[in-house]
Protein backbone atom coordinates (compact mmCIF):
# COMPACT_ATOMS: atom_id res chain seq x y z
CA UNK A 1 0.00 0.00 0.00
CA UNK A 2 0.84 3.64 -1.00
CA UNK A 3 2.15 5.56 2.27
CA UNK A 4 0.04 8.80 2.62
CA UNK A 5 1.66 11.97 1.59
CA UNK A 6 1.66 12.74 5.62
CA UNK A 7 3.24 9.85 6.60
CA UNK A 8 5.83 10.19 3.79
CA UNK A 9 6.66 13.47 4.83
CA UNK A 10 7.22 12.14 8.54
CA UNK A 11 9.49 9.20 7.22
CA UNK A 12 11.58 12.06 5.08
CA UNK A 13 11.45 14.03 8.48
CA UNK A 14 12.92 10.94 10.17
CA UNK A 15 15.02 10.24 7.55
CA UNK A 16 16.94 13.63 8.27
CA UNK A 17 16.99 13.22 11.76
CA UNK A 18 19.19 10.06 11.20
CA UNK A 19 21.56 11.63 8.69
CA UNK A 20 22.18 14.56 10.64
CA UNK A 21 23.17 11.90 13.42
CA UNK A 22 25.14 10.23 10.93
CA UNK A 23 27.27 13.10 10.31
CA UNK A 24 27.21 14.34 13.66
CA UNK A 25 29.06 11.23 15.31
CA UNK A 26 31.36 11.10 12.00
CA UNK A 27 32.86 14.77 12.90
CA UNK A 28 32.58 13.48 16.89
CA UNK A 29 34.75 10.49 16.70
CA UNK A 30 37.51 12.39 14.86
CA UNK A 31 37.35 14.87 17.52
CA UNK A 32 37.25 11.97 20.42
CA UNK A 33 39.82 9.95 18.74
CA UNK A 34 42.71 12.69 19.55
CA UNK A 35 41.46 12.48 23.14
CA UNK A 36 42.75 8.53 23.10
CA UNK A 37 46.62 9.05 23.88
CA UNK A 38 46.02 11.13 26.89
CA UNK A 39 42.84 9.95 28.57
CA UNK A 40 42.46 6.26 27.38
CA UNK A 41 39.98 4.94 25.59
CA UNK A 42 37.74 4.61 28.93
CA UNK A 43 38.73 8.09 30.14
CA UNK A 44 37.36 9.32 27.16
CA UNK A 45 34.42 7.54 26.98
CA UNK A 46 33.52 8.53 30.93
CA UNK A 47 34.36 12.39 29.94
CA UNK A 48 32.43 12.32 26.68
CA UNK A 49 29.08 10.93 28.10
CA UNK A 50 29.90 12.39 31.41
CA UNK A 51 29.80 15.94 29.60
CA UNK A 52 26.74 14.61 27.39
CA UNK A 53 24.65 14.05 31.01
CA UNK A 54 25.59 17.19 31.45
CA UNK A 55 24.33 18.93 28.69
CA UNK A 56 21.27 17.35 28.63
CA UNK A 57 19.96 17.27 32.47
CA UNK A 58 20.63 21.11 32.11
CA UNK A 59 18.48 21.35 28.81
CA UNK A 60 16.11 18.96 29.77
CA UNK A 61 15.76 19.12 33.68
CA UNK A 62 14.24 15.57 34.12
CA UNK A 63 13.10 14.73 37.34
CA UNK A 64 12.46 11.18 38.63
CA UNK A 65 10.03 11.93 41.08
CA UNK A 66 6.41 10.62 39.25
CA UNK A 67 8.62 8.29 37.29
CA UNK A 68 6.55 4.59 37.15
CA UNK A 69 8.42 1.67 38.19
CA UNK A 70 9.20 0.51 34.26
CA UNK A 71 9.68 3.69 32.93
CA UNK A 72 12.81 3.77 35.99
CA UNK A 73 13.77 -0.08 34.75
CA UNK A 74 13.72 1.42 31.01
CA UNK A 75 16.47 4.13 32.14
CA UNK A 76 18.46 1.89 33.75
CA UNK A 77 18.72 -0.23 30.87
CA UNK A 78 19.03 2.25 28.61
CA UNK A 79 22.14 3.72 30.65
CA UNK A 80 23.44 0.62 31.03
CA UNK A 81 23.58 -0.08 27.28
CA UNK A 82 24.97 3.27 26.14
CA UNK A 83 27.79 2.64 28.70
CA UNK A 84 28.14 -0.65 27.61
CA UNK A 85 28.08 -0.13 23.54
CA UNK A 86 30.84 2.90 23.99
CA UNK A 87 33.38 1.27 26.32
CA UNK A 88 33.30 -1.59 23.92
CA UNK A 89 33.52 0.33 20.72
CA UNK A 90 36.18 2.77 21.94
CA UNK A 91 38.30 -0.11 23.47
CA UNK A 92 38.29 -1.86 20.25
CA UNK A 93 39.56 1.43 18.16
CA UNK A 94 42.42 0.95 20.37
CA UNK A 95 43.19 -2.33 19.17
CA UNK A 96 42.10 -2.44 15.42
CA UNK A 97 41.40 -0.14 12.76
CA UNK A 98 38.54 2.36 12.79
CA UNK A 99 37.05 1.17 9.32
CA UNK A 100 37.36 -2.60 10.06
CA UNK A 101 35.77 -1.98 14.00
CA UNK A 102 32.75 0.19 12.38
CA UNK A 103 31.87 -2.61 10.14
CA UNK A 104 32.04 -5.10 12.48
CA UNK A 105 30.10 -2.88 14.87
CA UNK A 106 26.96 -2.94 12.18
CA UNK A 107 26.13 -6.77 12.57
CA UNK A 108 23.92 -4.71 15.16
CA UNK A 109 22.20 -2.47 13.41
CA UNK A 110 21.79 -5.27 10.48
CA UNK A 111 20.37 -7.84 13.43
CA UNK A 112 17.66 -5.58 14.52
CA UNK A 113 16.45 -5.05 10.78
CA UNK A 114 16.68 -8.81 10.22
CA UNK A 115 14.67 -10.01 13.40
CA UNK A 116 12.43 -6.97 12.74
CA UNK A 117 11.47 -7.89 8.91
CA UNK A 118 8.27 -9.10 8.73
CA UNK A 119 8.06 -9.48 4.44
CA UNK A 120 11.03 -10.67 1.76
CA UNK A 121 10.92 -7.30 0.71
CA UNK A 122 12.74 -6.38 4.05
CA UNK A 123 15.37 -9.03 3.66
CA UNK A 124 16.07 -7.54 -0.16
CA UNK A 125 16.99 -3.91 1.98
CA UNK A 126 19.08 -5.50 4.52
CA UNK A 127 21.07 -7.88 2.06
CA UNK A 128 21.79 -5.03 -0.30
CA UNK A 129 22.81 -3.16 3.17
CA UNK A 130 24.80 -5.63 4.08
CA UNK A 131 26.82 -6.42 1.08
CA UNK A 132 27.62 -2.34 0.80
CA UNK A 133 29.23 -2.59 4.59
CA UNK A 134 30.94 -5.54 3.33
CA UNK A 135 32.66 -3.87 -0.01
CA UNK A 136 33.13 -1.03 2.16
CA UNK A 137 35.41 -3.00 4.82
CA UNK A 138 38.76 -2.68 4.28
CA UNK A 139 41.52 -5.00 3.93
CA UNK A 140 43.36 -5.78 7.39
CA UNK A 141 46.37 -5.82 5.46
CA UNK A 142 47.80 -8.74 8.38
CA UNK A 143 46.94 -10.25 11.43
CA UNK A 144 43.82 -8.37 13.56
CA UNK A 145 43.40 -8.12 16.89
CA UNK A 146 41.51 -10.93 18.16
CA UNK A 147 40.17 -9.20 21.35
CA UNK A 148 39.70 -6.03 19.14
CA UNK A 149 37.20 -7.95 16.81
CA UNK A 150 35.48 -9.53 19.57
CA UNK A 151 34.85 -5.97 21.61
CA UNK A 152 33.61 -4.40 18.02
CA UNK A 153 31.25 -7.76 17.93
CA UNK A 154 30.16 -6.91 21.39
CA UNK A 155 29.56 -3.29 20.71
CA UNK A 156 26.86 -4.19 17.77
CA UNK A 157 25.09 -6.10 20.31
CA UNK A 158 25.01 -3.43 22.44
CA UNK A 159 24.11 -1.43 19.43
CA UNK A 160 20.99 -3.27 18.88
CA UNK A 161 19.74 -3.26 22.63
CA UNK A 162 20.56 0.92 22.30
CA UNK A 163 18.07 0.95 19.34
CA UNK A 164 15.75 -0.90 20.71
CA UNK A 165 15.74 0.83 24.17
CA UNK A 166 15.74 3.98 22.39
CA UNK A 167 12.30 3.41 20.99
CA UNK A 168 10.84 1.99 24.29
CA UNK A 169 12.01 5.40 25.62
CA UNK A 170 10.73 7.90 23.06
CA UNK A 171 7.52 5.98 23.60
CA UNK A 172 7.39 6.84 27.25
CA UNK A 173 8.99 9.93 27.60
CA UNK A 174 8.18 13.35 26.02
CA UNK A 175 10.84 15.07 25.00
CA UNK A 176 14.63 14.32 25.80
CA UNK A 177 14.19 13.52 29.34
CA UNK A 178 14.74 9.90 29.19
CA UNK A 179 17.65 10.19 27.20
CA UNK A 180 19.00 12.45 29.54
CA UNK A 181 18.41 10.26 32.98
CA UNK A 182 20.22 7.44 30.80
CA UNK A 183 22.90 8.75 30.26
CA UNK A 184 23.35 10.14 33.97
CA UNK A 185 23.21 6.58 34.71
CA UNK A 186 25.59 5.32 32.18
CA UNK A 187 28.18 7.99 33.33
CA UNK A 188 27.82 6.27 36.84
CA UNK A 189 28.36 2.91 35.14
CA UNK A 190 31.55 4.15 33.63
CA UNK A 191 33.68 6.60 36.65
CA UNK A 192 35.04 3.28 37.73
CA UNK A 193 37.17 2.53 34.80
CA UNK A 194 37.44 5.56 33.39
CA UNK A 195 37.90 7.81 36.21
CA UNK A 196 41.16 7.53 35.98
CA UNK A 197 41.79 8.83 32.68
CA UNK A 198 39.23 11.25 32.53
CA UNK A 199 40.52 13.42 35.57
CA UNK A 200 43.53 14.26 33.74
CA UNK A 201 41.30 16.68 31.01
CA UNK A 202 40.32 18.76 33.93
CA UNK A 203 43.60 19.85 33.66
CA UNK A 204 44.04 20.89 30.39
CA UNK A 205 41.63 23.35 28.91
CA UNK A 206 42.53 21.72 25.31
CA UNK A 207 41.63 18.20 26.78
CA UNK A 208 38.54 19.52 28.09
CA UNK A 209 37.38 21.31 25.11
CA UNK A 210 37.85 18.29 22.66
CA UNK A 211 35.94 16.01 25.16
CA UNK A 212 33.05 18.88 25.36
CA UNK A 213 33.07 18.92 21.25
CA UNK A 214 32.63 14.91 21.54
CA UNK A 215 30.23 15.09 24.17
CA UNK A 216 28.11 17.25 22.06
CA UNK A 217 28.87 15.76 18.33
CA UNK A 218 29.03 11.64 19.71
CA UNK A 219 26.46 11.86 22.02
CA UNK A 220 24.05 14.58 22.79
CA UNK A 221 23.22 15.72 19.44
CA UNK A 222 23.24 12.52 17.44
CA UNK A 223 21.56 10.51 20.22
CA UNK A 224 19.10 12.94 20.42
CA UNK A 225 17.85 12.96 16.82
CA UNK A 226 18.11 9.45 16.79
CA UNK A 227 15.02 9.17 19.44
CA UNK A 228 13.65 11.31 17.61
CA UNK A 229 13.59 9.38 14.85
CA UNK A 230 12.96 6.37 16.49
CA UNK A 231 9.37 7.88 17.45
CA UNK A 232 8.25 7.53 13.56
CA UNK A 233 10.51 4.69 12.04
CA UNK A 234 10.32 1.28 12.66
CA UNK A 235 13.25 -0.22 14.50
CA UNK A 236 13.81 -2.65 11.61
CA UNK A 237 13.74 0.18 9.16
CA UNK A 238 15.99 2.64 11.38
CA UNK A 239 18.73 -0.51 11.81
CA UNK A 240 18.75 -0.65 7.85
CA UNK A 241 19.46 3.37 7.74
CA UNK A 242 22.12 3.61 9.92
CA UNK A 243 24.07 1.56 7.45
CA UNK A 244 24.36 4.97 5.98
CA UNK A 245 27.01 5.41 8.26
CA UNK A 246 29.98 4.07 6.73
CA UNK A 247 29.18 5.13 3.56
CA UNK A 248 28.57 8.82 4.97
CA UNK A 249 32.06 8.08 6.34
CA UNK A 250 33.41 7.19 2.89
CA UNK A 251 31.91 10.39 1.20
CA UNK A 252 33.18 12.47 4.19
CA UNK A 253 36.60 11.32 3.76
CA UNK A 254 36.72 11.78 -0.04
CA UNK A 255 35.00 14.72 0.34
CA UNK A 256 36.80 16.82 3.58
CA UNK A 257 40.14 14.76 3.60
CA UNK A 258 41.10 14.06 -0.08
CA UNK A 259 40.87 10.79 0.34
CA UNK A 260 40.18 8.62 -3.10
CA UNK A 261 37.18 6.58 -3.71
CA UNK A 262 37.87 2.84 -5.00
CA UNK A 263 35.48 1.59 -7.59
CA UNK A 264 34.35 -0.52 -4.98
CA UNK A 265 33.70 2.01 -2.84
CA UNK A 266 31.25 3.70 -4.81
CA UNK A 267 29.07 0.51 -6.16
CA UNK A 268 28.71 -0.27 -1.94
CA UNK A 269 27.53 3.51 -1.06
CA UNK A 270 25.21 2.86 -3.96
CA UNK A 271 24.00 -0.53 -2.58
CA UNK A 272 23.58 1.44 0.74
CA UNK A 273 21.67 4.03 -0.55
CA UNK A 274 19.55 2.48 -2.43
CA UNK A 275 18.67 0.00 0.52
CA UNK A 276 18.03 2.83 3.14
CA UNK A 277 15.71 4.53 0.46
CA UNK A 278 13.81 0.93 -0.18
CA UNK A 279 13.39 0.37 3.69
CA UNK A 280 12.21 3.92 3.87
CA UNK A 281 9.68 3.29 1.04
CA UNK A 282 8.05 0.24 1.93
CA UNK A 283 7.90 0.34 5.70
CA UNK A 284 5.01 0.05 7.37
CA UNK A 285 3.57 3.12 9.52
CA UNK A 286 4.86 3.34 13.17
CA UNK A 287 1.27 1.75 14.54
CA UNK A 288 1.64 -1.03 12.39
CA UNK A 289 5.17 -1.63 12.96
């Protein structure tokens, strides 16, 4: 059936929301990235959603009092899976390289599409998806990391209970305020293993000031459109979108960093594309979803 011109319009709405995400945590982790040989890769996870919390309690102001008991289970969760997906994730950028770690991340993403199909159509979208990330890997050029692959692995689980957490929250919250006692929690999750690392930045106004950028371009921003987005989009089609990500990352890099695109680059960010704009065409509205 033929969406309505409404609900198209929301879907293009939502559709946005992700991208700007997209691009928001592509300029974040280059700024977070230089924060890795002084603070750790914990210490600048626990400073970058520490400063996120932040941001957002003092935007949002949630308060807990009126809270129901699941809506306080949801939070915890929530927190506990944002800490969770970004320790991983940043701990394996220390051991292998960014491109192979983000691709190995997405078996998330691409799991949460998958269990969420309910026609073949869907499974058309998320092969094409997946066969973009997979052109768009690159070679290890040697031996990997083992412990770095398994930690990327373990983030895109994480990845898929953040997506699916995130809608269960911008179904029972209004506004940011969920997002914002989540990641309050996860910063409480992280001060023991990243305390240590993270003090040193509030000793260096440069430190500091690259962890506030990542705070606001990893976390608060793109984390907030995604919930956004999350309120129209099915999770199954949202997991098939963010595959935009590495070819966003791709374009960025040929784009703001000279770097050359491989024929193979360019057939998988058109198998990506054209798989984020199929899921977006033929998914169902949010009710039926």
């Amino acid at each position: 059936m033929t969406p309505r011109p409404e609900e198209q319009r929301s879907r293009l709405g939502a559709v946005g929301l992700v991208l700007g995400g997209v691009v928001s945590v592509q300029i974040g982790a280059a700024v977070a990235f230089t924060l890795f040989d002084d603070l750790g890769p914990s210490g600048a996870v626990l400073l970058r959603v520490g400063l996120a919390a932040l941001i957002l309690a003092a935007v949002w102001r949630p308060a807990i009092r009126g809270l129901t008991a699941m809506q306080l289970r949801d939070v915890a969760m929530f927190g506990a899976v944002l800490a969770a997906m970004n320790l991983s994730f940043y701990e394996s950028l220390d051991r292998i390289p960014l491109g192979i770690a983000v691709t190995l991340e997405f078996v998330g993403p691409l799991g949460v599409a998958v269990i969420g199909s309910r026609r073949r159509i869907d499974l058309l979208w998320v092969a094409l998806a997946a066969a973009g990330i997979v052109l768009l890997a690159p070679a290890s050029g040697g031996d990997i990391d083992t412990l770095g692959v398994l930690l990327a692995l373990l983030a895109g689980t994480f990845w898929a209970g953040y997506i699916v957490m995130a809608a269960r929250i911008g179904r029972s919250f209004d506004g940011q305020g969920g997002l914002a006692l989540a990641m309050v929690v996860g910063t409480v999750l992280l001060i023991p293993v990243g305390f240590g690392g993270a003090i040193d930045a509030f000793g260096e106004l440069e430190l500091l000031a690259a962890g506030l950028g990542a705070a606001l371009l990893s976390s608060a921003i793109p984390y907030s459109l995604e919930l956004e987005a999350l309120r129209t989009l099915p999770e199954s089609t949202f997991g098939v979108l963010m595959s935009l990500e590495p070819a966003v990352a791709a374009t960025v890099g040929f784009v703001g960093l000279d770097q050359d695109l491989a024929a193979t680059d360019i057939v998988a960010i058109a198998l990506v594309v054209v798989a984020s704009a199929g899921a977006l065409r033929t998914a169902p509205p949010p009710a039926e979803a």
